[in-house]
PDB file of N, CA and C in Angstrom:
ATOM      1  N   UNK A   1     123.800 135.049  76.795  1.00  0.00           N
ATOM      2  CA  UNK A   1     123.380 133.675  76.914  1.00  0.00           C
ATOM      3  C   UNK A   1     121.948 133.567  76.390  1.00  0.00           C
ATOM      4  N   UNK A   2     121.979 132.806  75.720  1.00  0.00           N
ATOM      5  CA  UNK A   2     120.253 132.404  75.049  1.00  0.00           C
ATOM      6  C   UNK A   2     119.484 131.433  76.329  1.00  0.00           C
ATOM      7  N   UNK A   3     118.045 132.365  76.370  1.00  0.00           N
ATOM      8  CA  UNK A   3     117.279 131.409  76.996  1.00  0.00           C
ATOM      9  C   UNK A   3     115.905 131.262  76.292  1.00  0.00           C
ATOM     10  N   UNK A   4     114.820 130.634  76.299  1.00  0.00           N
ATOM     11  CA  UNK A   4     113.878 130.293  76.427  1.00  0.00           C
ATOM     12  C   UNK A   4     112.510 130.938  77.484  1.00  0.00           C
ATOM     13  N   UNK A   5     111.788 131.587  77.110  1.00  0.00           N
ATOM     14  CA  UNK A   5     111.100 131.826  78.244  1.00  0.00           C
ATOM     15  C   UNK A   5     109.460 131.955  77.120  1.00  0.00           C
ATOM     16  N   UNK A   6     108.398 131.647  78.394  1.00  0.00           N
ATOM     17  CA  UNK A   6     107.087 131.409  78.070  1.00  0.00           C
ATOM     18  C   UNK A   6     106.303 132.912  78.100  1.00  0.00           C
ATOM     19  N   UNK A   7     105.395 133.239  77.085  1.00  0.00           N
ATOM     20  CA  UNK A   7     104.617 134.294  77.254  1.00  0.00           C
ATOM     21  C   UNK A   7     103.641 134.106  77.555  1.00  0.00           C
ATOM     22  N   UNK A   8     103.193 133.024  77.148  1.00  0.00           N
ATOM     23  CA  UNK A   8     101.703 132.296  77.537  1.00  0.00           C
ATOM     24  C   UNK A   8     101.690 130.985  77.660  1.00  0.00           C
ATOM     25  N   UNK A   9     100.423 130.481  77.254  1.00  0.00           N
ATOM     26  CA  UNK A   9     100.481 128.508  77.250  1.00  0.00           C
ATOM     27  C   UNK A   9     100.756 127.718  76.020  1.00  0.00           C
ATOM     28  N   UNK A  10     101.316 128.753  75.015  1.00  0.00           N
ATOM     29  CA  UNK A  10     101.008 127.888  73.600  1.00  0.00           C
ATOM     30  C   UNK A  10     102.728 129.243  72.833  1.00  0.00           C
ATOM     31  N   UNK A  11     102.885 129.937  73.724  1.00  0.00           N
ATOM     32  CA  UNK A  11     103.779 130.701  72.874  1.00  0.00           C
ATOM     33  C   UNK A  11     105.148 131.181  73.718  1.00  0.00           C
ATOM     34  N   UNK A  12     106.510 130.650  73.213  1.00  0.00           N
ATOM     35  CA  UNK A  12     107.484 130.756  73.244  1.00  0.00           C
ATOM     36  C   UNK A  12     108.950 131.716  72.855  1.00  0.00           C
ATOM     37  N   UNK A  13     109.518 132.320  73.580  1.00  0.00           N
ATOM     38  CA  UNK A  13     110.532 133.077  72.619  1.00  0.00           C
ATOM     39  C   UNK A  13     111.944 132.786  73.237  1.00  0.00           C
ATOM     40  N   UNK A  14     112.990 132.463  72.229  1.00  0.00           N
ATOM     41  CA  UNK A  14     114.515 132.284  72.608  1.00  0.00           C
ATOM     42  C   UNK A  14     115.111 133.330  71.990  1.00  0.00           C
ATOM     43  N   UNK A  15     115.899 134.077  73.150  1.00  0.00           N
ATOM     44  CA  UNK A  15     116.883 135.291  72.265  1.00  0.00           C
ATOM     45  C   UNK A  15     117.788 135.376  73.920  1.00  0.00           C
ATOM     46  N   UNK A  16     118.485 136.181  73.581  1.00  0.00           N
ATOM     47  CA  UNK A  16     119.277 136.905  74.526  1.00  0.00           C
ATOM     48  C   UNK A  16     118.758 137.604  75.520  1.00  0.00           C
ATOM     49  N   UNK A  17     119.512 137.074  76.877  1.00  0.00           N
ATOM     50  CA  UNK A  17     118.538 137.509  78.355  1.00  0.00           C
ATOM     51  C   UNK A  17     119.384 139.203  78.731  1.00  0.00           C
ATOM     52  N   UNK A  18     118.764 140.220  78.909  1.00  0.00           N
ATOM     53  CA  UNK A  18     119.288 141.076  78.699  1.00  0.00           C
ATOM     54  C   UNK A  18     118.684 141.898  80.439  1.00  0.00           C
ATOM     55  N   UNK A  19     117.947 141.147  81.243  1.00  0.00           N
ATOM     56  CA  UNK A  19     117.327 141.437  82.291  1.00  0.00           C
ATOM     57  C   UNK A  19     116.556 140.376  82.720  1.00  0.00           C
ATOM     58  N   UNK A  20     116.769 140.867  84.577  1.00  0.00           N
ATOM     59  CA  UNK A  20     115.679 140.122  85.041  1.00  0.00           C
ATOM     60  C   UNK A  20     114.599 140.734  85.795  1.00  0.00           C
ATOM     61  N   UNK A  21     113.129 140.439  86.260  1.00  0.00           N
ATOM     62  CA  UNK A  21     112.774 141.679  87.213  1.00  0.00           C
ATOM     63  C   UNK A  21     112.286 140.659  88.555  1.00  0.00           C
ATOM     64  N   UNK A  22     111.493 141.725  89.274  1.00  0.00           N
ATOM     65  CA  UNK A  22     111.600 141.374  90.701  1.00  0.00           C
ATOM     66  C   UNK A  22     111.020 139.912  90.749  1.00  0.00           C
ATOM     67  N   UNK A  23     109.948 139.995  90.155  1.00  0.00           N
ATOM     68  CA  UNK A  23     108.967 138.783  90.244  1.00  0.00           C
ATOM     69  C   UNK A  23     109.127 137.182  89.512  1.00  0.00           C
ATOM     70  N   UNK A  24     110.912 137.382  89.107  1.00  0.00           N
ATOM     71  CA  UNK A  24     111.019 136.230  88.650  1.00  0.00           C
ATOM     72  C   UNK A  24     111.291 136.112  87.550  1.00  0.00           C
ATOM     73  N   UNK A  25     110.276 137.220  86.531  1.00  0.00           N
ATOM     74  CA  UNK A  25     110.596 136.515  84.911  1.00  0.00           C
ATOM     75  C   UNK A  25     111.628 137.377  84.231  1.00  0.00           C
ATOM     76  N   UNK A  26     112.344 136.718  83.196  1.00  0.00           N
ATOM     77  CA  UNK A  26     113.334 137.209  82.443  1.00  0.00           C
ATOM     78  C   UNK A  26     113.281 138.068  81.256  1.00  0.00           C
ATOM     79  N   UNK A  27     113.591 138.939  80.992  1.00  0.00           N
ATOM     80  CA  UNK A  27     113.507 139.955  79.521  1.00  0.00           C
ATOM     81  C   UNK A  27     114.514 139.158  78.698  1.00  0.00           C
ATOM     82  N   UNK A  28     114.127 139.378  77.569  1.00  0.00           N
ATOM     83  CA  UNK A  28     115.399 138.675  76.515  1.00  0.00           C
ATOM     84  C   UNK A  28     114.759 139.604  74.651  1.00  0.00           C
ATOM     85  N   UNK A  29     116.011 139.692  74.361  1.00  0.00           N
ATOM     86  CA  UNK A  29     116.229 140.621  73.492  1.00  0.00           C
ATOM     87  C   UNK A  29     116.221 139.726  72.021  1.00  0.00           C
ATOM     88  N   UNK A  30     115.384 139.986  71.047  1.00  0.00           N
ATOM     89  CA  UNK A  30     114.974 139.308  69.386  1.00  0.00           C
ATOM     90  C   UNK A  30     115.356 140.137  68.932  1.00  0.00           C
ATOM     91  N   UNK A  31     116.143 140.768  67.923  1.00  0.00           N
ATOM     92  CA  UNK A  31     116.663 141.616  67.065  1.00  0.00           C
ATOM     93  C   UNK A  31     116.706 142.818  67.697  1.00  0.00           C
ATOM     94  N   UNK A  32     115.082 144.384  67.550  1.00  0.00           N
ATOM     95  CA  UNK A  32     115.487 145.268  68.409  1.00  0.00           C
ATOM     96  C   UNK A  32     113.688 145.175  69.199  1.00  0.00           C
ATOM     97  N   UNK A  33     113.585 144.077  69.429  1.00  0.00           N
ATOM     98  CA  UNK A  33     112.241 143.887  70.423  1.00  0.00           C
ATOM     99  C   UNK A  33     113.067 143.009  71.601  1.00  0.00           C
ATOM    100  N   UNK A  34     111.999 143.716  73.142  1.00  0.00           N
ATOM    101  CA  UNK A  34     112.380 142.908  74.222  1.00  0.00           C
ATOM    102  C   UNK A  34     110.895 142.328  74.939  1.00  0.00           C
ATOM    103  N   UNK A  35     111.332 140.955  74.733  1.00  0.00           N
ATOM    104  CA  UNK A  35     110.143 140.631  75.445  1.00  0.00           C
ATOM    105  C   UNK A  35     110.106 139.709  76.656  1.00  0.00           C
ATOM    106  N   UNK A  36     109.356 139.573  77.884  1.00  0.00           N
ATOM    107  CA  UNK A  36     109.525 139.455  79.204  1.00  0.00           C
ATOM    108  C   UNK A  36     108.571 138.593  79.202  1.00  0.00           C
ATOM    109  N   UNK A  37     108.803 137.149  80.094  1.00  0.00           N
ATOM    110  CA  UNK A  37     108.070 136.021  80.507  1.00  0.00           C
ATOM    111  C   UNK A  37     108.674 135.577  81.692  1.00  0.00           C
ATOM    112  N   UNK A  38     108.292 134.316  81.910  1.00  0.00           N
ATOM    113  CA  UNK A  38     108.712 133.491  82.800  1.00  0.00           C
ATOM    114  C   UNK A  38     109.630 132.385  82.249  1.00  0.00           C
ATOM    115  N   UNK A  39     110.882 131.767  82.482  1.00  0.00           N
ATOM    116  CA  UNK A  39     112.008 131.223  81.938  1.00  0.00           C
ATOM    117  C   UNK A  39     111.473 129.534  82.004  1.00  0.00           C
ATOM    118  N   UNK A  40     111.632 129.038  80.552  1.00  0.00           N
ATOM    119  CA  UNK A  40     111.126 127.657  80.643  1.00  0.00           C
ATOM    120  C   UNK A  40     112.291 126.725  81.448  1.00  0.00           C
ATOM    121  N   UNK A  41     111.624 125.699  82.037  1.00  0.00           N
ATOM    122  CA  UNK A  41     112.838 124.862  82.858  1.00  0.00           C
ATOM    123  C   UNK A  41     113.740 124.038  81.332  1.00  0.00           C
ATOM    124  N   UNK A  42     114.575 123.345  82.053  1.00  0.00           N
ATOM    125  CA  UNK A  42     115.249 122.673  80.683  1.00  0.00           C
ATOM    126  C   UNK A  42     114.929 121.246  80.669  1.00  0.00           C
ATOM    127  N   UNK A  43     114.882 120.623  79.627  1.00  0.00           N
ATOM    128  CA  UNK A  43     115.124 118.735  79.331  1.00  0.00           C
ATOM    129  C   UNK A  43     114.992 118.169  80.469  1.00  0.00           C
ATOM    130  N   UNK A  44     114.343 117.475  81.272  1.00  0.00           N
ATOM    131  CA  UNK A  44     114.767 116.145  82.135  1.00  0.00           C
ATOM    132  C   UNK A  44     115.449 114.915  81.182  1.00  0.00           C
ATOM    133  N   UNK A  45     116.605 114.677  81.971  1.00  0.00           N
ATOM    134  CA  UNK A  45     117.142 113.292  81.223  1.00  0.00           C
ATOM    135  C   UNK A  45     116.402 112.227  81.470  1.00  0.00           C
ATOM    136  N   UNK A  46     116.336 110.953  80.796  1.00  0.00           N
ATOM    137  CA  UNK A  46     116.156 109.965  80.323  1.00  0.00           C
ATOM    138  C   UNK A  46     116.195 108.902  81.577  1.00  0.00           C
TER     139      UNK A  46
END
């Protein structure tokens, strides 16, 4: 499943969630790099 997650305040990465750890944030997998943030919320509707 593709998610979205934040590395910082200005930088973003979507790939494949391949883990989660204790404190909440999600690992997700870009080609053969894994990189770990905190998961952005989604869209509020209208």
């Amino acid at each position: 499943m593709l998610r979205t997650i934040s590395l910082g305040s200005c930088i973003s990465v979507q790939g494949v969630v391949v883990g989660k750890t204790a404190d909440g944030k999600l690992m997700v997998r870009v080609d053969d790099k894994t990189f770990v943030g905190y998961p952005v919320s989604g869209a509020r509707a209208a």
